[in-house]
Protein backbone atom coordinates (compact mmCIF):
# COMPACT_ATOMS: atom_id res chain seq x y z
CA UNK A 1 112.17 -33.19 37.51
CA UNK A 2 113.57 -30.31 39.70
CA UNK A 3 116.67 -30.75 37.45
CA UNK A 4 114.39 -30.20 34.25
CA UNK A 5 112.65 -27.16 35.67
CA UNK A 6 115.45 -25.48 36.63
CA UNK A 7 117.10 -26.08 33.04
CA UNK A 8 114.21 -23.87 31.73
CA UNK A 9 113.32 -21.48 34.06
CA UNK A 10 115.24 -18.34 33.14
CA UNK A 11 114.58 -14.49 34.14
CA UNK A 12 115.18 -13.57 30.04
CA UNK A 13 111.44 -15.03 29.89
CA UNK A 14 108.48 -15.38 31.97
CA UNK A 15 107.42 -19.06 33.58
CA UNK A 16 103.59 -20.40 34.66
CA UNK A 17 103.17 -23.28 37.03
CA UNK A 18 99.40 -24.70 36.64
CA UNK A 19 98.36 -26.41 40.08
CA UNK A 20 101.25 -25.21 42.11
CA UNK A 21 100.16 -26.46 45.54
CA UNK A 22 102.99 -27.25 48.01
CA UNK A 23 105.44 -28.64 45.35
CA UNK A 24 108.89 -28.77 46.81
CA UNK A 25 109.96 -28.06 43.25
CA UNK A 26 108.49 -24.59 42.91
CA UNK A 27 111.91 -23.10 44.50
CA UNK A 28 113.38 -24.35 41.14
CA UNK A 29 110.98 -21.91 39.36
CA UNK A 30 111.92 -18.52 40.97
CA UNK A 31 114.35 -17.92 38.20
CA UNK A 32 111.55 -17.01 35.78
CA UNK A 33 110.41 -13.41 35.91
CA UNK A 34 108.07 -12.89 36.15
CA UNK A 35 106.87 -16.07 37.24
CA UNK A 36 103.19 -16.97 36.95
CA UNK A 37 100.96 -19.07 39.36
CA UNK A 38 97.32 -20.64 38.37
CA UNK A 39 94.64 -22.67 39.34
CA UNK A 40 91.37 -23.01 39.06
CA UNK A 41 90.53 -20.98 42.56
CA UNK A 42 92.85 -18.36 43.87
CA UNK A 43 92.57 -19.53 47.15
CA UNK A 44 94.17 -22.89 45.75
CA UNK A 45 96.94 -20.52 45.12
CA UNK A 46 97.66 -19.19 48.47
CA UNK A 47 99.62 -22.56 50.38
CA UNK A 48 102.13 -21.91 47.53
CA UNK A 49 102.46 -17.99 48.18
CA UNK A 50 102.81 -18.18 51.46
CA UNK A 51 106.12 -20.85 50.68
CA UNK A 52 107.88 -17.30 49.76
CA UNK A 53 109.18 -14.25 51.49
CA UNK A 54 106.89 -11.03 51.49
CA UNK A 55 108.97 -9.19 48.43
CA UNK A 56 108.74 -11.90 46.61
CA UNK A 57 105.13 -12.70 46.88
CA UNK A 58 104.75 -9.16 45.68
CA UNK A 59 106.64 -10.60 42.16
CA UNK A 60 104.17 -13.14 42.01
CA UNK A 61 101.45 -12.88 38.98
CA UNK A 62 98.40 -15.28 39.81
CA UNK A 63 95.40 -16.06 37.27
CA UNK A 64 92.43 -18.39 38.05
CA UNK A 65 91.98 -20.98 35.30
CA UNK A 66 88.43 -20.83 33.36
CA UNK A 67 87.82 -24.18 32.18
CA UNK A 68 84.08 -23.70 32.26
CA UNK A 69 84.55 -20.39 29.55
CA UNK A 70 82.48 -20.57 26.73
CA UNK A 71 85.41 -20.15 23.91
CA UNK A 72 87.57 -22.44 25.91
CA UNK A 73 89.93 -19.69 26.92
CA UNK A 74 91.36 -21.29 30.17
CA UNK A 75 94.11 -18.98 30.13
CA UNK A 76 91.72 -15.54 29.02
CA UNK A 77 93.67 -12.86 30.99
CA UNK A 78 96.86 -13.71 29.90
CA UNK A 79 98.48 -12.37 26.45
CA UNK A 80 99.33 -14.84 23.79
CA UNK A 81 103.49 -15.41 23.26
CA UNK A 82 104.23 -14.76 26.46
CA UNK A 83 106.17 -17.75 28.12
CA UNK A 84 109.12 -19.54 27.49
CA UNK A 85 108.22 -21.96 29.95
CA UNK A 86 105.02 -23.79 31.69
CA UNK A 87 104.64 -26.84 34.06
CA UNK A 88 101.81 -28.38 35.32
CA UNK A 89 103.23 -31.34 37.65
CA UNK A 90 99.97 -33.72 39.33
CA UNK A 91 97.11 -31.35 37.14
CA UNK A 92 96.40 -33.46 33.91
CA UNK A 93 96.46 -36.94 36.55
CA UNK A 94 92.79 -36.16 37.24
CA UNK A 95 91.36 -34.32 33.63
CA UNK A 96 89.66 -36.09 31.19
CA UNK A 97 91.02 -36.05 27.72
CA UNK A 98 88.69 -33.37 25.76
CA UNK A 99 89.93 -30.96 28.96
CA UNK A 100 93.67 -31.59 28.57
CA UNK A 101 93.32 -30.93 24.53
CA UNK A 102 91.37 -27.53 25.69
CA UNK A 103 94.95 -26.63 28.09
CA UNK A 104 97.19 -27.75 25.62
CA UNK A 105 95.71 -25.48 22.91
CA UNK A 106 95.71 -22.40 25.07
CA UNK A 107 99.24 -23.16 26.40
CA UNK A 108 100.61 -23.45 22.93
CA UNK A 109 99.15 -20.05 22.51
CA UNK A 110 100.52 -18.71 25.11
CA UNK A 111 104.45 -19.72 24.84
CA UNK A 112 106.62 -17.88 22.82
CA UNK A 113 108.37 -19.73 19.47
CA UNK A 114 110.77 -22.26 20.95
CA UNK A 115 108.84 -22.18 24.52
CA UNK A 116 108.48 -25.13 26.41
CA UNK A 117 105.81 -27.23 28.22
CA UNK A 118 106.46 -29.83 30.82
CA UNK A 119 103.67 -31.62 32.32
CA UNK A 120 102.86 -34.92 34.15
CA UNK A 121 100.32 -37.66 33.21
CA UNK A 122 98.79 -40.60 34.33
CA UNK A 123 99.37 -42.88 31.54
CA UNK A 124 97.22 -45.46 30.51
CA UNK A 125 99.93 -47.25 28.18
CA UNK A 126 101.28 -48.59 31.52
CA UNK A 127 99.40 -51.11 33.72
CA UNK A 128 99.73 -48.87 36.81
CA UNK A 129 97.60 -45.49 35.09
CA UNK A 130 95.11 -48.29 33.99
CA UNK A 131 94.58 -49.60 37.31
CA UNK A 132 94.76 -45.90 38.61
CA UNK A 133 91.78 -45.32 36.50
CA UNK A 134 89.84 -48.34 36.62
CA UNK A 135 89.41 -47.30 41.03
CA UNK A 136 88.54 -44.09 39.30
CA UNK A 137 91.60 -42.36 41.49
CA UNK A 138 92.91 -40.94 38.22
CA UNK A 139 91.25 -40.23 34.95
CA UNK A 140 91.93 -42.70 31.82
CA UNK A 141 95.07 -40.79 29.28
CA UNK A 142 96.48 -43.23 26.81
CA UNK A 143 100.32 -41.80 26.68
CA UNK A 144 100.57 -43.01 22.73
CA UNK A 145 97.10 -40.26 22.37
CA UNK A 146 98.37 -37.47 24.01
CA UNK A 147 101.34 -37.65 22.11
CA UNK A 148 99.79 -37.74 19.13
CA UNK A 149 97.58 -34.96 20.58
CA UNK A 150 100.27 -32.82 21.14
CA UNK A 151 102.37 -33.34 17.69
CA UNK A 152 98.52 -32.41 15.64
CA UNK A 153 98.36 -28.91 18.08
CA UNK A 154 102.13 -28.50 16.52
CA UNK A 155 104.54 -29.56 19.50
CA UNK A 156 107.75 -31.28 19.37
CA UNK A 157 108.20 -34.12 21.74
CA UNK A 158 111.83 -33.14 23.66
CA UNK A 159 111.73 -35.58 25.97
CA UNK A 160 109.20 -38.68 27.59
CA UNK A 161 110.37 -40.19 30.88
CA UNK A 162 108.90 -42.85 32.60
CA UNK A 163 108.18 -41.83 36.47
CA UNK A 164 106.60 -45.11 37.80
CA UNK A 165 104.27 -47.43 36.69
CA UNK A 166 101.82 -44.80 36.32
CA UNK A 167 102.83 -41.69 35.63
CA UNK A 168 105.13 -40.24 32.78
CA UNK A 169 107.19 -36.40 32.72
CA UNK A 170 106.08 -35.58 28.94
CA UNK A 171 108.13 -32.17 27.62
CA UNK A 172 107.63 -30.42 24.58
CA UNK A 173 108.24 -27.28 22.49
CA UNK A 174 106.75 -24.93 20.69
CA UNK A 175 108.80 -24.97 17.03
CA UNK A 176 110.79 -21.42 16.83
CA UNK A 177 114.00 -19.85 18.68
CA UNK A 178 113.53 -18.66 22.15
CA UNK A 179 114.67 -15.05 22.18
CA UNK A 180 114.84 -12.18 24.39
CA UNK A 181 115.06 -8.37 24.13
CA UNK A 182 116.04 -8.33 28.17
CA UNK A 183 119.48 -6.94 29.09
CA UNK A 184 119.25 -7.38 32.50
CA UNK A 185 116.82 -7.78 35.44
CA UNK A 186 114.85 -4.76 36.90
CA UNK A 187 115.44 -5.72 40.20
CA UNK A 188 117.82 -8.42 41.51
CA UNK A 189 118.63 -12.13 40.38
CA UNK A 190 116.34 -14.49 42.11
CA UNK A 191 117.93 -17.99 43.29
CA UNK A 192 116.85 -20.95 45.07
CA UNK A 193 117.53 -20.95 48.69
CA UNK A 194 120.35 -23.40 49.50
């Protein structure tokens, strides 16, 4: 998965993580610029800030989900066709289905033509979501739904990869060529510490 965000994040366009917590993967997101942080509190957001040195915390842009807004705006504060990338890794695992068509609207609004979305899943279409779900540790996502889901809001499936018995990677993009007016950085390249 680090492998796959890496691939995508780029400093030509910016990059939101939903739900970053204390992923070890985020370091493979600080090529984006800028790179955007959410979640549904923003002091959810503050374990992952304080992962990163003082100058680049400052780069950071952070925006508190809304799932509770009225014309299902989760993403209100940010402008439409602005990423070329956005992960959510563990989020969807515990959202029930009517929520995760709500984020997947808004986040096809909000990439850029040829942007992509990565997210994680528990998926019912395997016997490990199912029993995930029936102890009520995860909610209930039938993998063959979502997909269909996301192919109706317009996606095309890139790539589906089996984690476990419980959880799939599901990728996507928004139809259209990613493209950039960026020369060059403002500042300095950003790379994972080694």
């Amino acid at each position: 998965l680090a492998a796959r965000m890496s691939l995508h994040s780029d400093w030509h366009h910016a990059a939101l993580v939903i739900r970053p917590a204390l992923g070890e993967w985020l370091q493979f997101m600080v090529g984006a610029d800028p790179l955007y942080l959410a979640d549904i509190r923003s002091s959810l957001l503050e374990p992952s800030i304080c992962q990163f040195t003082p100058e680049y915390q400052r780069r950071l842009r952070q925006d508190v989900l809304r799932e509770n807004d009225i014309e299902g705006r989760v993403l209100r504060d940010i402008p439409d066709g602005q990423f070329g990338f956005c992960v959510a890794v563990n989020f969807f695992h515990y959202k029930p289905f009517e929520i995760i068509r709500l984020y997947l609207g808004e986040i096809y609004r909000k990439l850029k033509p040829g942007g992509v979305l990565a997210f994680t899943f528990n998926d019912c279409d395997l016997w490990g979501g199912v029993a995930l779900a029936e102890r009520s540790f995860m909610c209930y996502t039938p993998g063959g739904m979502l997909r269909t889901l996301c192919e109706s809001l317009g996606f095309e499936i890139t790539q589906h990869y089996l984690i476990d018995n419980a959880n799939t990677w599901l990728e996507m993009r928004r139809p259209g060529v990613l493209t950039s007016l960026r020369g060059g950085q403002s500042l300095a390249k950003i790379v994972a510490n080694q």
